[in-house]
N, C-alpha and C. Protein backbone atom coordinates (compact mmCIF):
# COMPACT_ATOMS: atom_id res chain seq x y z
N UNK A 1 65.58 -19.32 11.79
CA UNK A 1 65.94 -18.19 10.95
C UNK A 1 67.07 -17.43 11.62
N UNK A 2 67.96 -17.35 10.52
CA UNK A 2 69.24 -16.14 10.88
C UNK A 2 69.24 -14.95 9.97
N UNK A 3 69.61 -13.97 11.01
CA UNK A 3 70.14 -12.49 10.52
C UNK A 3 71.58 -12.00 10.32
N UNK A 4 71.88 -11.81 8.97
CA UNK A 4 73.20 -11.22 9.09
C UNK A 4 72.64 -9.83 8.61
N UNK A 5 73.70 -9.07 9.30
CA UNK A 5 73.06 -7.41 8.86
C UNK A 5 74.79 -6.60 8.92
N UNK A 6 74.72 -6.45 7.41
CA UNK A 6 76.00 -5.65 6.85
C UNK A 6 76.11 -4.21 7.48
N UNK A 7 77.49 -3.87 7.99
CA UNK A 7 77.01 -2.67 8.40
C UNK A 7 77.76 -1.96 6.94
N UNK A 8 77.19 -0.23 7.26
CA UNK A 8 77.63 0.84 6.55
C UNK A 8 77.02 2.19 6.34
N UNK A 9 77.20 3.22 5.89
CA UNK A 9 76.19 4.22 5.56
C UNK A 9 75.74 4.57 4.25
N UNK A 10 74.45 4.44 3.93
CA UNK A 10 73.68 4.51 3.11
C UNK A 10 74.18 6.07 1.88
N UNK A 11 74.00 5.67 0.55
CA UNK A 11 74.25 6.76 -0.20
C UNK A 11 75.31 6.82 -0.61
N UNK A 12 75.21 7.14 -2.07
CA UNK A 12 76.33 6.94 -3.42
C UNK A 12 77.81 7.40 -3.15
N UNK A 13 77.93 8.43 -1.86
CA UNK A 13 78.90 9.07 -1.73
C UNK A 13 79.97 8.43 -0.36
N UNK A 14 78.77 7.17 0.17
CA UNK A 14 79.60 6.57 0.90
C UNK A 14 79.89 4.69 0.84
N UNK A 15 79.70 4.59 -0.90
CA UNK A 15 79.32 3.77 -0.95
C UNK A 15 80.82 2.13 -1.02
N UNK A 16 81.85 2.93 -1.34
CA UNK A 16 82.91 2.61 -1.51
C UNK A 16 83.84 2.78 -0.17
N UNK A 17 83.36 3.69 0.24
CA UNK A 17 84.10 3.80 1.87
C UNK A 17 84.61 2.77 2.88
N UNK A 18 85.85 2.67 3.20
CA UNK A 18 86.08 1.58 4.22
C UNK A 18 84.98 1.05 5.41
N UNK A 19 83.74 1.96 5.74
CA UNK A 19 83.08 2.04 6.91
C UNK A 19 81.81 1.09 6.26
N UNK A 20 82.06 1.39 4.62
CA UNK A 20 80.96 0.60 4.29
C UNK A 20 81.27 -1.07 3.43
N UNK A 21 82.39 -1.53 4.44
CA UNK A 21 82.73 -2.96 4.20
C UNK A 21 81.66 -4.22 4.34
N UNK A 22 80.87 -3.53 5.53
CA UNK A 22 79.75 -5.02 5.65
C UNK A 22 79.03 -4.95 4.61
N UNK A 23 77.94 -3.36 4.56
CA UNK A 23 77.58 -3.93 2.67
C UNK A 23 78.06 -4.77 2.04
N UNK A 24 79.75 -4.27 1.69
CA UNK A 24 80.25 -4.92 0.59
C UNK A 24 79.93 -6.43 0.73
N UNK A 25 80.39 -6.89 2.17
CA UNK A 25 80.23 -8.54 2.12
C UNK A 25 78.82 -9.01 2.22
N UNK A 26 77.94 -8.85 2.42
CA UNK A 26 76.15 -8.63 2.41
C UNK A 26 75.48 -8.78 0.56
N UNK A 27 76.36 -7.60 0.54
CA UNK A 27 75.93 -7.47 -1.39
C UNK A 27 76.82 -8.52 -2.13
N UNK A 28 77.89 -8.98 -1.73
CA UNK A 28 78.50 -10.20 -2.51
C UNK A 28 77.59 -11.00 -2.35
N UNK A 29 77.57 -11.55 -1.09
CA UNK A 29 76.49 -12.92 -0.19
C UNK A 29 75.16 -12.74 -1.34
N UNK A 30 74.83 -11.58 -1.83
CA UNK A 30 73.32 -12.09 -2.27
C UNK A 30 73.59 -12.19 -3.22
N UNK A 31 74.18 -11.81 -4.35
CA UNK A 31 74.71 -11.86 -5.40
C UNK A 31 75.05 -13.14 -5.81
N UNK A 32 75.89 -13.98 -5.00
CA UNK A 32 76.16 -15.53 -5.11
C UNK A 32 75.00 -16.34 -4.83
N UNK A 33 74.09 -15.47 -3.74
CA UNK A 33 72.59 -16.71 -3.97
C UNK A 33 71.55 -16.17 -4.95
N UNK A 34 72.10 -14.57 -5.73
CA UNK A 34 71.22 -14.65 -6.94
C UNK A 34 69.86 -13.31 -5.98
N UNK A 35 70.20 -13.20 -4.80
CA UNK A 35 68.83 -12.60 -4.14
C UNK A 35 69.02 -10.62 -4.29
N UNK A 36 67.82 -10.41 -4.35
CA UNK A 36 67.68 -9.22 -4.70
C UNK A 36 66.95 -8.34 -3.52
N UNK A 37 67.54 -7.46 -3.86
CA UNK A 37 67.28 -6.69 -2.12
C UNK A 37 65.91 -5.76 -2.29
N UNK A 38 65.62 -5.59 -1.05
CA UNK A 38 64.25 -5.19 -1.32
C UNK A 38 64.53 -3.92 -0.53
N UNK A 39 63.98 -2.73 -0.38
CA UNK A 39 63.37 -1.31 0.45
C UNK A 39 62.65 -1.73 1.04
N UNK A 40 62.58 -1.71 2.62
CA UNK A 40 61.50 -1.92 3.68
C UNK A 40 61.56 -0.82 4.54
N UNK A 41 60.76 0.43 4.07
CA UNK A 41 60.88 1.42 5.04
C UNK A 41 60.36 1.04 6.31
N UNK A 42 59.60 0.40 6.82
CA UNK A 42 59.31 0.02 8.55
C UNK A 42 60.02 -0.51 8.94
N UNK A 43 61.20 -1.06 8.10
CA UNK A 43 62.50 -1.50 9.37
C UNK A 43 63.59 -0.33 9.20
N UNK A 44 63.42 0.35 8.06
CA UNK A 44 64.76 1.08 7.67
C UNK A 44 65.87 0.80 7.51
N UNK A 45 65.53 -0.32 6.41
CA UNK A 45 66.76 -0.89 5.75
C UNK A 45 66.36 -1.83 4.81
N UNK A 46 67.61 -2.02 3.91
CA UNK A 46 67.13 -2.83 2.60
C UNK A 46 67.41 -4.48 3.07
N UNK A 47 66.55 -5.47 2.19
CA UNK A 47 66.83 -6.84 2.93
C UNK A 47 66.43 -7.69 1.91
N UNK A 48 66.85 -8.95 1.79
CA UNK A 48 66.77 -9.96 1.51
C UNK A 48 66.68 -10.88 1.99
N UNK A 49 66.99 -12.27 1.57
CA UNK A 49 66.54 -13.35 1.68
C UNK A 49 67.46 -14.55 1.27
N UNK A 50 68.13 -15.29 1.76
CA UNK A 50 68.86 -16.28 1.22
C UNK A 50 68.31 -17.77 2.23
N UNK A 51 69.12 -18.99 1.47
CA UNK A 51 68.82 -20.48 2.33
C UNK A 51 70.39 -21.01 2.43
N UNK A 52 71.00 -21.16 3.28
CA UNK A 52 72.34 -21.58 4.02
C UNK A 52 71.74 -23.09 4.71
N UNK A 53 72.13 -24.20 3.94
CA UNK A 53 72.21 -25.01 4.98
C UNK A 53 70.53 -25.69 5.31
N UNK A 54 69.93 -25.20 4.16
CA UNK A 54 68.43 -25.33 4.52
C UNK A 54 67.97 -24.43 5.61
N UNK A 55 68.70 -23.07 5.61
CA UNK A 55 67.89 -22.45 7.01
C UNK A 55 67.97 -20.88 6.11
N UNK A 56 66.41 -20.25 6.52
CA UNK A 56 66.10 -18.99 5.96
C UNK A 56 67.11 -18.01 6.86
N UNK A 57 68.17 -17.29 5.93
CA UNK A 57 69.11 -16.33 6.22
C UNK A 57 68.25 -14.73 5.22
N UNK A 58 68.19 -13.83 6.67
CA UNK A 58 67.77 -12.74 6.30
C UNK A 58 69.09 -11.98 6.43
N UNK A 59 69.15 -11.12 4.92
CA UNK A 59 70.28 -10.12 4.92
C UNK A 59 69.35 -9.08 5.05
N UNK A 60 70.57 -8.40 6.17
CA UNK A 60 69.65 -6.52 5.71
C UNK A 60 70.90 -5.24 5.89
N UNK A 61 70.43 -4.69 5.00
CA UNK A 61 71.88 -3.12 5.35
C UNK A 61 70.88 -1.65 5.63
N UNK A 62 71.09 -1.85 6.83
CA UNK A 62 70.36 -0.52 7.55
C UNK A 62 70.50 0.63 6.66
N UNK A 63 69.51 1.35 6.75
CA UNK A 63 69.14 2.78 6.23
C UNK A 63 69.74 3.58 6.97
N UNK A 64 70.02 3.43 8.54
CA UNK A 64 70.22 4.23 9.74
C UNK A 64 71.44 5.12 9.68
N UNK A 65 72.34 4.57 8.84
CA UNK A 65 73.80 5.48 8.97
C UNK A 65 74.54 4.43 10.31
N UNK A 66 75.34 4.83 10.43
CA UNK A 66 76.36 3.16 11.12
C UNK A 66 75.90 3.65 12.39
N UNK A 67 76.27 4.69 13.37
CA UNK A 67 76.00 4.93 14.49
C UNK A 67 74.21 4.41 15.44
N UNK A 68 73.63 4.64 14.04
CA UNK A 68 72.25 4.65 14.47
C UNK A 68 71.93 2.64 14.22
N UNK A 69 72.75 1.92 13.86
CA UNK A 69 72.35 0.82 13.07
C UNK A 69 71.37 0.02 13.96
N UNK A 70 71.87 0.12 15.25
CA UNK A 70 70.66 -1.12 16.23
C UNK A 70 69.01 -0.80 15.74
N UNK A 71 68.68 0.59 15.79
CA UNK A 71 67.65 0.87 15.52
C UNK A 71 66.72 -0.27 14.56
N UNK A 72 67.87 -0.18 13.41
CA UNK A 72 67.06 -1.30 12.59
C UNK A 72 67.51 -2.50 12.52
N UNK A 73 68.50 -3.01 12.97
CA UNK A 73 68.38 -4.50 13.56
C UNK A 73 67.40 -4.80 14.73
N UNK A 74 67.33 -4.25 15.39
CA UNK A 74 66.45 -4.20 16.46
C UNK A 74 64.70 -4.52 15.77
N UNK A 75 64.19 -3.24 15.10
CA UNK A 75 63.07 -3.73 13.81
C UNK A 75 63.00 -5.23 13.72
N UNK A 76 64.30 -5.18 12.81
CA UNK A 76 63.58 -6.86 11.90
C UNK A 76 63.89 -7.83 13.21
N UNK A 77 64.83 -7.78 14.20
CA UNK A 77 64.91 -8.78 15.24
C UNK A 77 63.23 -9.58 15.73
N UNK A 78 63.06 -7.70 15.92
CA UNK A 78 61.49 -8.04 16.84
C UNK A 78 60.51 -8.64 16.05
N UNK A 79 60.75 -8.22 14.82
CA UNK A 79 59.31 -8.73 13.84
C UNK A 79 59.67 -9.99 13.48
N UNK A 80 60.34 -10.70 12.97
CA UNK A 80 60.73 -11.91 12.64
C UNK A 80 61.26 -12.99 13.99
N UNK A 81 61.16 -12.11 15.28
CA UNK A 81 61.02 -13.09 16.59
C UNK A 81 62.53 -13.85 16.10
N UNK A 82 63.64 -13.40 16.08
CA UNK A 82 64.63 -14.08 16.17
C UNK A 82 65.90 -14.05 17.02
N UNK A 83 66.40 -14.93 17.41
CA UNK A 83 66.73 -14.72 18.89
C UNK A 83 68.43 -13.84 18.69
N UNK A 84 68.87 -12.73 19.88
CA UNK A 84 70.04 -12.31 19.12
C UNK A 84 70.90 -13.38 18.91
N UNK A 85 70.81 -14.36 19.86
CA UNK A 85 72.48 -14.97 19.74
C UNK A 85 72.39 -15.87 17.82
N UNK A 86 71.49 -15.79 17.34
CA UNK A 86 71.07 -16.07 15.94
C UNK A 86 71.21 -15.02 15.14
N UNK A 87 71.67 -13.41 15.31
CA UNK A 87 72.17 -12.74 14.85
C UNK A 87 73.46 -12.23 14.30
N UNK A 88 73.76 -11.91 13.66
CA UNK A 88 75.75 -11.83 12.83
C UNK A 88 75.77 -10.81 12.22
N UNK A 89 76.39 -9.71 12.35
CA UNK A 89 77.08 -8.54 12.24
C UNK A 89 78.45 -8.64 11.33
N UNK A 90 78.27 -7.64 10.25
CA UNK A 90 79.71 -7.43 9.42
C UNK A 90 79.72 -6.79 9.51
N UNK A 91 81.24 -6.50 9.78
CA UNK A 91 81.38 -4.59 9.57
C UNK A 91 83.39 -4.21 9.91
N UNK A 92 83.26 -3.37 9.75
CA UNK A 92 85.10 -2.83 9.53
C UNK A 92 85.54 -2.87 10.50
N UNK A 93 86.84 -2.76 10.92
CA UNK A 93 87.79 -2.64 12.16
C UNK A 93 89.22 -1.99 11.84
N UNK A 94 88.85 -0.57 12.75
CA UNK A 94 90.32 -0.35 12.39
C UNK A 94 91.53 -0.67 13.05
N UNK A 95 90.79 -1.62 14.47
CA UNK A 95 92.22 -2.08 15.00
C UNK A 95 92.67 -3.17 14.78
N UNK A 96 92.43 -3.81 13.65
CA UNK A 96 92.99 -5.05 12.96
C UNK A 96 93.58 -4.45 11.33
N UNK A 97 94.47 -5.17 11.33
CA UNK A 97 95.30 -4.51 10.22
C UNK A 97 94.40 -5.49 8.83
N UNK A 98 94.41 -4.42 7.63
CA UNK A 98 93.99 -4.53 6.38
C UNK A 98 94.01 -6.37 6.26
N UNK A 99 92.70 -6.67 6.06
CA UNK A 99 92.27 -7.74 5.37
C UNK A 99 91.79 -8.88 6.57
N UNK A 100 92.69 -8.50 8.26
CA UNK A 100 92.31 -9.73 9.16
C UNK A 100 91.11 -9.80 9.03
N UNK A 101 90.71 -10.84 9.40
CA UNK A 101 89.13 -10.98 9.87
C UNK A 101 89.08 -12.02 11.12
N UNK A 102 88.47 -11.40 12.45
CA UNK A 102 87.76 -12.03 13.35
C UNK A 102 86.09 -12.59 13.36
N UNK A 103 86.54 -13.61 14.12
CA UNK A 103 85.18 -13.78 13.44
C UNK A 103 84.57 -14.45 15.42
N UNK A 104 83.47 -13.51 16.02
CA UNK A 104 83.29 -14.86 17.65
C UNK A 104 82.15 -14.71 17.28
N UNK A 105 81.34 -15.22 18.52
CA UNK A 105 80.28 -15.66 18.79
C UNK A 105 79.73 -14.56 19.81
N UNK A 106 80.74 -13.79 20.21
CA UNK A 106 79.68 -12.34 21.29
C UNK A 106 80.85 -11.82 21.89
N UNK A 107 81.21 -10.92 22.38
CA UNK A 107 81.48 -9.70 23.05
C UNK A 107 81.41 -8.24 23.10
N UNK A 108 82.21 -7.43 23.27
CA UNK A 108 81.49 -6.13 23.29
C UNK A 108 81.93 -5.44 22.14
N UNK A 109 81.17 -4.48 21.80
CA UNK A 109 81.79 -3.42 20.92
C UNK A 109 83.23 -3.09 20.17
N UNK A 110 83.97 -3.29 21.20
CA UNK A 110 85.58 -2.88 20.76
C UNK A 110 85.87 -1.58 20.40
N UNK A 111 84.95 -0.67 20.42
CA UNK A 111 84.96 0.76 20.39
C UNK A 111 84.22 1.25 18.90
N UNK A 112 83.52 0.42 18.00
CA UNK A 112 82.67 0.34 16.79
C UNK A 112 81.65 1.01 17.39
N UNK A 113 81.40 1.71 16.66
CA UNK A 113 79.63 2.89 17.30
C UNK A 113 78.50 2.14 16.84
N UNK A 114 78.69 1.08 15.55
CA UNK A 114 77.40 0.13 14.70
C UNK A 114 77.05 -0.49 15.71
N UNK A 115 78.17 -1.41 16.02
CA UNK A 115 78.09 -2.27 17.20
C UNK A 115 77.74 -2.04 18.59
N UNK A 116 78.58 -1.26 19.23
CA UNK A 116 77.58 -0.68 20.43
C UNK A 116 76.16 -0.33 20.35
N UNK A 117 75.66 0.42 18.85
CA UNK A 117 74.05 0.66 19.00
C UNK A 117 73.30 -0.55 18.70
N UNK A 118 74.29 -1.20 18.49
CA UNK A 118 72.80 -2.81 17.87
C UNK A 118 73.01 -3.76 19.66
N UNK A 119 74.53 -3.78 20.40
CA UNK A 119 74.56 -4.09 21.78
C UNK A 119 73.59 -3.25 22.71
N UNK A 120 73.46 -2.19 22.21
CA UNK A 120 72.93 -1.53 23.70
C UNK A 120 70.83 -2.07 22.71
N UNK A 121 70.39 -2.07 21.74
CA UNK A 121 69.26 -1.76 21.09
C UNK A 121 69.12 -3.42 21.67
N UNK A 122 69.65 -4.15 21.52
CA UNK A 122 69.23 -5.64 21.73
C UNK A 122 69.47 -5.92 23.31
N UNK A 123 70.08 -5.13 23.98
CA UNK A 123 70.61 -5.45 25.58
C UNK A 123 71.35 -6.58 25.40
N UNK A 124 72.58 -7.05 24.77
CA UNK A 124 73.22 -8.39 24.78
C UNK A 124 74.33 -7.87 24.36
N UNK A 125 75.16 -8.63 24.51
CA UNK A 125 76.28 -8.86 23.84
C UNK A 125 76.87 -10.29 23.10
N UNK A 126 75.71 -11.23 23.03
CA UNK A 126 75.48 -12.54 22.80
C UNK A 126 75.35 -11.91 21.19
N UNK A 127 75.81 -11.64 20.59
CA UNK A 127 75.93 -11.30 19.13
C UNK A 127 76.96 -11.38 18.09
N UNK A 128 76.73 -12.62 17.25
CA UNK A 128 77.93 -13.18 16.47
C UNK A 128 77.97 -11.90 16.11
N UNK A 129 79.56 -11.49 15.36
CA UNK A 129 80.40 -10.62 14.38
C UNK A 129 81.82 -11.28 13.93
N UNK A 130 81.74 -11.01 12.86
CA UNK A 130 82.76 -10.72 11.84
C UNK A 130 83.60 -9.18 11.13
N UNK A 131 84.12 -9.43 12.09
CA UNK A 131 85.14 -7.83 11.86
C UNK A 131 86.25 -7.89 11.21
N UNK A 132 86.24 -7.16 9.98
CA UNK A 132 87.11 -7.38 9.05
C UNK A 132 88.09 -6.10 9.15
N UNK A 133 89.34 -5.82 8.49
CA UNK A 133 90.24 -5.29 9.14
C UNK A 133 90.74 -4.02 8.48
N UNK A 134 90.63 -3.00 8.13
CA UNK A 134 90.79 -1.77 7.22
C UNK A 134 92.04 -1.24 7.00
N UNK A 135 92.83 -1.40 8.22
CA UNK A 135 94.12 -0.78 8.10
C UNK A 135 93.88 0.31 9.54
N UNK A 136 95.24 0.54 9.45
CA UNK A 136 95.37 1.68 10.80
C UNK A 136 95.70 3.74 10.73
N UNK A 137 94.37 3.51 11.26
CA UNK A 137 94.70 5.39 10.59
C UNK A 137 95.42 5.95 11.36
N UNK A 138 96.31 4.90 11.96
CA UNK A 138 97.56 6.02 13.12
C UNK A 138 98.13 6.31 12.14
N UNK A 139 98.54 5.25 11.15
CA UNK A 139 99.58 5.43 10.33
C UNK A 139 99.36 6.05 8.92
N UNK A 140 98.32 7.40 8.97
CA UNK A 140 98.01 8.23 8.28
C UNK A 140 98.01 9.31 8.72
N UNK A 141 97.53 9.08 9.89
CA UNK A 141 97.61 11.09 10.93
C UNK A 141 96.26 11.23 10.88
N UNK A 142 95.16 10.24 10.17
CA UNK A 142 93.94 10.76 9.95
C UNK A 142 93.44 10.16 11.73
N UNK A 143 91.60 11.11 11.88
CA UNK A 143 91.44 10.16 13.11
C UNK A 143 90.68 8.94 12.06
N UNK A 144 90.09 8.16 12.90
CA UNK A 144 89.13 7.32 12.71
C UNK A 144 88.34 7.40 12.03
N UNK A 145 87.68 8.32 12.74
CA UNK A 145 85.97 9.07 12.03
C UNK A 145 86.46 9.48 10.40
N UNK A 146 87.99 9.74 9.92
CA UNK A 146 87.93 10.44 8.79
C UNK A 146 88.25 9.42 8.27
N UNK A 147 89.37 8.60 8.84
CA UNK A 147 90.07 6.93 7.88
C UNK A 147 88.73 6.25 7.63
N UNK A 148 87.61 6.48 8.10
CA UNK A 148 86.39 5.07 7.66
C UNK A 148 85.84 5.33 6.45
N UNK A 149 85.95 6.97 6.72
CA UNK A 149 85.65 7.23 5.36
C UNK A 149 86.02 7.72 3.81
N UNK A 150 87.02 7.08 4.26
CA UNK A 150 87.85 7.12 2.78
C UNK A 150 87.42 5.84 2.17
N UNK A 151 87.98 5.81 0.48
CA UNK A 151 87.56 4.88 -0.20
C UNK A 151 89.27 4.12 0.28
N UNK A 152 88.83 2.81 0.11
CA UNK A 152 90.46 2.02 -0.36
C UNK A 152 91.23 2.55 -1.79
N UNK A 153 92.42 2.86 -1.39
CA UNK A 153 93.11 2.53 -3.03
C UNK A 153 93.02 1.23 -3.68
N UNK A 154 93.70 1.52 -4.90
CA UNK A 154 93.14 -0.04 -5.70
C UNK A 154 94.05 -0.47 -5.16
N UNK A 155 95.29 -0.75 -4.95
CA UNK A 155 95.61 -2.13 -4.55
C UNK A 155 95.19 -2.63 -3.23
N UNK A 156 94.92 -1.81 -2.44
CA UNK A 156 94.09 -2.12 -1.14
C UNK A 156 92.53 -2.74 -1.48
N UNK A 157 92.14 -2.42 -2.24
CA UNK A 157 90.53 -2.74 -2.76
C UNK A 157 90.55 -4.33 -3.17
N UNK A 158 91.96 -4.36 -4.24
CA UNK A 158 91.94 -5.78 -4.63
C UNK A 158 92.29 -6.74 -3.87
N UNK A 159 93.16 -6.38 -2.68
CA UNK A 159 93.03 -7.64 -1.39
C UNK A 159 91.50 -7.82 -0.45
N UNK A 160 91.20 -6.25 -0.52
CA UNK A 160 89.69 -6.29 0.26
C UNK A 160 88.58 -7.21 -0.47
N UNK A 161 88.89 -7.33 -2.04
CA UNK A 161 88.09 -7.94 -2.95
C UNK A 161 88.09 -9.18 -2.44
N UNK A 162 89.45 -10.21 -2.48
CA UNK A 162 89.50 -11.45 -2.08
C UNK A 162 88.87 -11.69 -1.03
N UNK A 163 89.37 -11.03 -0.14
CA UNK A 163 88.97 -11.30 1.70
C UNK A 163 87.55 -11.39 1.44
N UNK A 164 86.86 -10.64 0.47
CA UNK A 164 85.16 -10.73 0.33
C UNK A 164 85.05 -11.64 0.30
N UNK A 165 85.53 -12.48 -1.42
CA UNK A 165 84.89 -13.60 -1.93
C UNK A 165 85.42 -14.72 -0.68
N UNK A 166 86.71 -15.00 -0.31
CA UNK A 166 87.11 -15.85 0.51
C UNK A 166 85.80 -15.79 1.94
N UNK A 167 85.83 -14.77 2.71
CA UNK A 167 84.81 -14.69 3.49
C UNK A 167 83.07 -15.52 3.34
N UNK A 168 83.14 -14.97 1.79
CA UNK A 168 81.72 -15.39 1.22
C UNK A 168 81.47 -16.82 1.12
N UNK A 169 82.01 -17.36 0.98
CA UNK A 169 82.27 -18.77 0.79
C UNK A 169 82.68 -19.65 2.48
N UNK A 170 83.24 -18.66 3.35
CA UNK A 170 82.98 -18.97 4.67
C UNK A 170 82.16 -18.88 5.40
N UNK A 171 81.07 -18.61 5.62
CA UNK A 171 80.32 -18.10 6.08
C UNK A 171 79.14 -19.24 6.28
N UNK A 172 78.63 -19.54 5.63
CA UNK A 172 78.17 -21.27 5.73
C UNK A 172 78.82 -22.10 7.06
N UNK A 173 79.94 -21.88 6.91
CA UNK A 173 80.39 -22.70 8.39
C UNK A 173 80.62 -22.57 9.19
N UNK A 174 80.39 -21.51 9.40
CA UNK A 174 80.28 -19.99 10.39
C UNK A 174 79.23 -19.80 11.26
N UNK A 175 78.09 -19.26 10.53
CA UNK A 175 77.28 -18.85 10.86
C UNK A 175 76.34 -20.30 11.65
């Protein structure tokens, strides 16, 4: 069994937000296998269920708000006994320009607060991610904390759209 766990923050008002990109690719992913997400307040976060490859893939998008996210990766890790380096992380990057996507197999944080709390909650850094690329809020004057949370404009949305579906369809050979 694998875990991918979308990052973002929970609630209608941040739902479109650059910060809440891993949703986006999480909620495509189930959508194409048809799976429907469930409320699990004892992990604190919503989750599903997909089959990649003949192997049970658990999606989940934390309740926690991004900073807090290990909390509940950490949850379903422990209860479902799955090992981190079998874990995969989506989520935004603002030091990759609009649309890149990296994709390894483990290192550190890169200065992501999701990521550091699910590194420090699991003690590893043995944790696949896929960091997809938002654009650079130097080149707005905004800081960080305010560029994540803006929505994309539409023509920014409709390349972010592709990079989804393209991603979605990668991910199988990936993971």
């Amino acid at each position: 069994m694998k875990l991918i766990a979308g990052l973002g923050n929970p609630g209608k008002q941040y739902k479109d937000n650059r910060h809440n990109l891993g949703f986006m690719v999480v909620d495509q992913l189930a959508a194409n296998y048809k799976a429907k997400w469930q409320d699990l307040p004892r992990f604190n976060c919503l989750q599903t269920e997909i089959t990649i490859n003949e192997e049970k893939i658990l999606l989940i998008k934390p309740k926690t708000f991004m900073n807090k996210s290990g909390e509940a990766v950490t949850k379903v890790v422990n209860y479902y006994k799955i090992y981190p380096n079998d874990v995969w992380v989506i989520y935004d990057d603002v030091d990759l320009e609009l649309a890149d996507v990296r994709i390894r197999k483990e290192g550190g944080p890169g200065g992501h607060q999701g990521m550091a709390s699910i590194i420090k909650y699991l003690d590893t850094e043995k944790i696949g991610r896929i960091r997809i690329g938002v654009g650079d809020n130097r080149k707005t004057g905004m800081t960080s904390e305010d560029y994540v949370l803006t929505n994309f404009p539409k023509k920014e949305r409709e390349v972010i759209d592709k990079v989804i579906a393209d991603l979605v369809q990668r991910i199988p050979g990936e993971i």
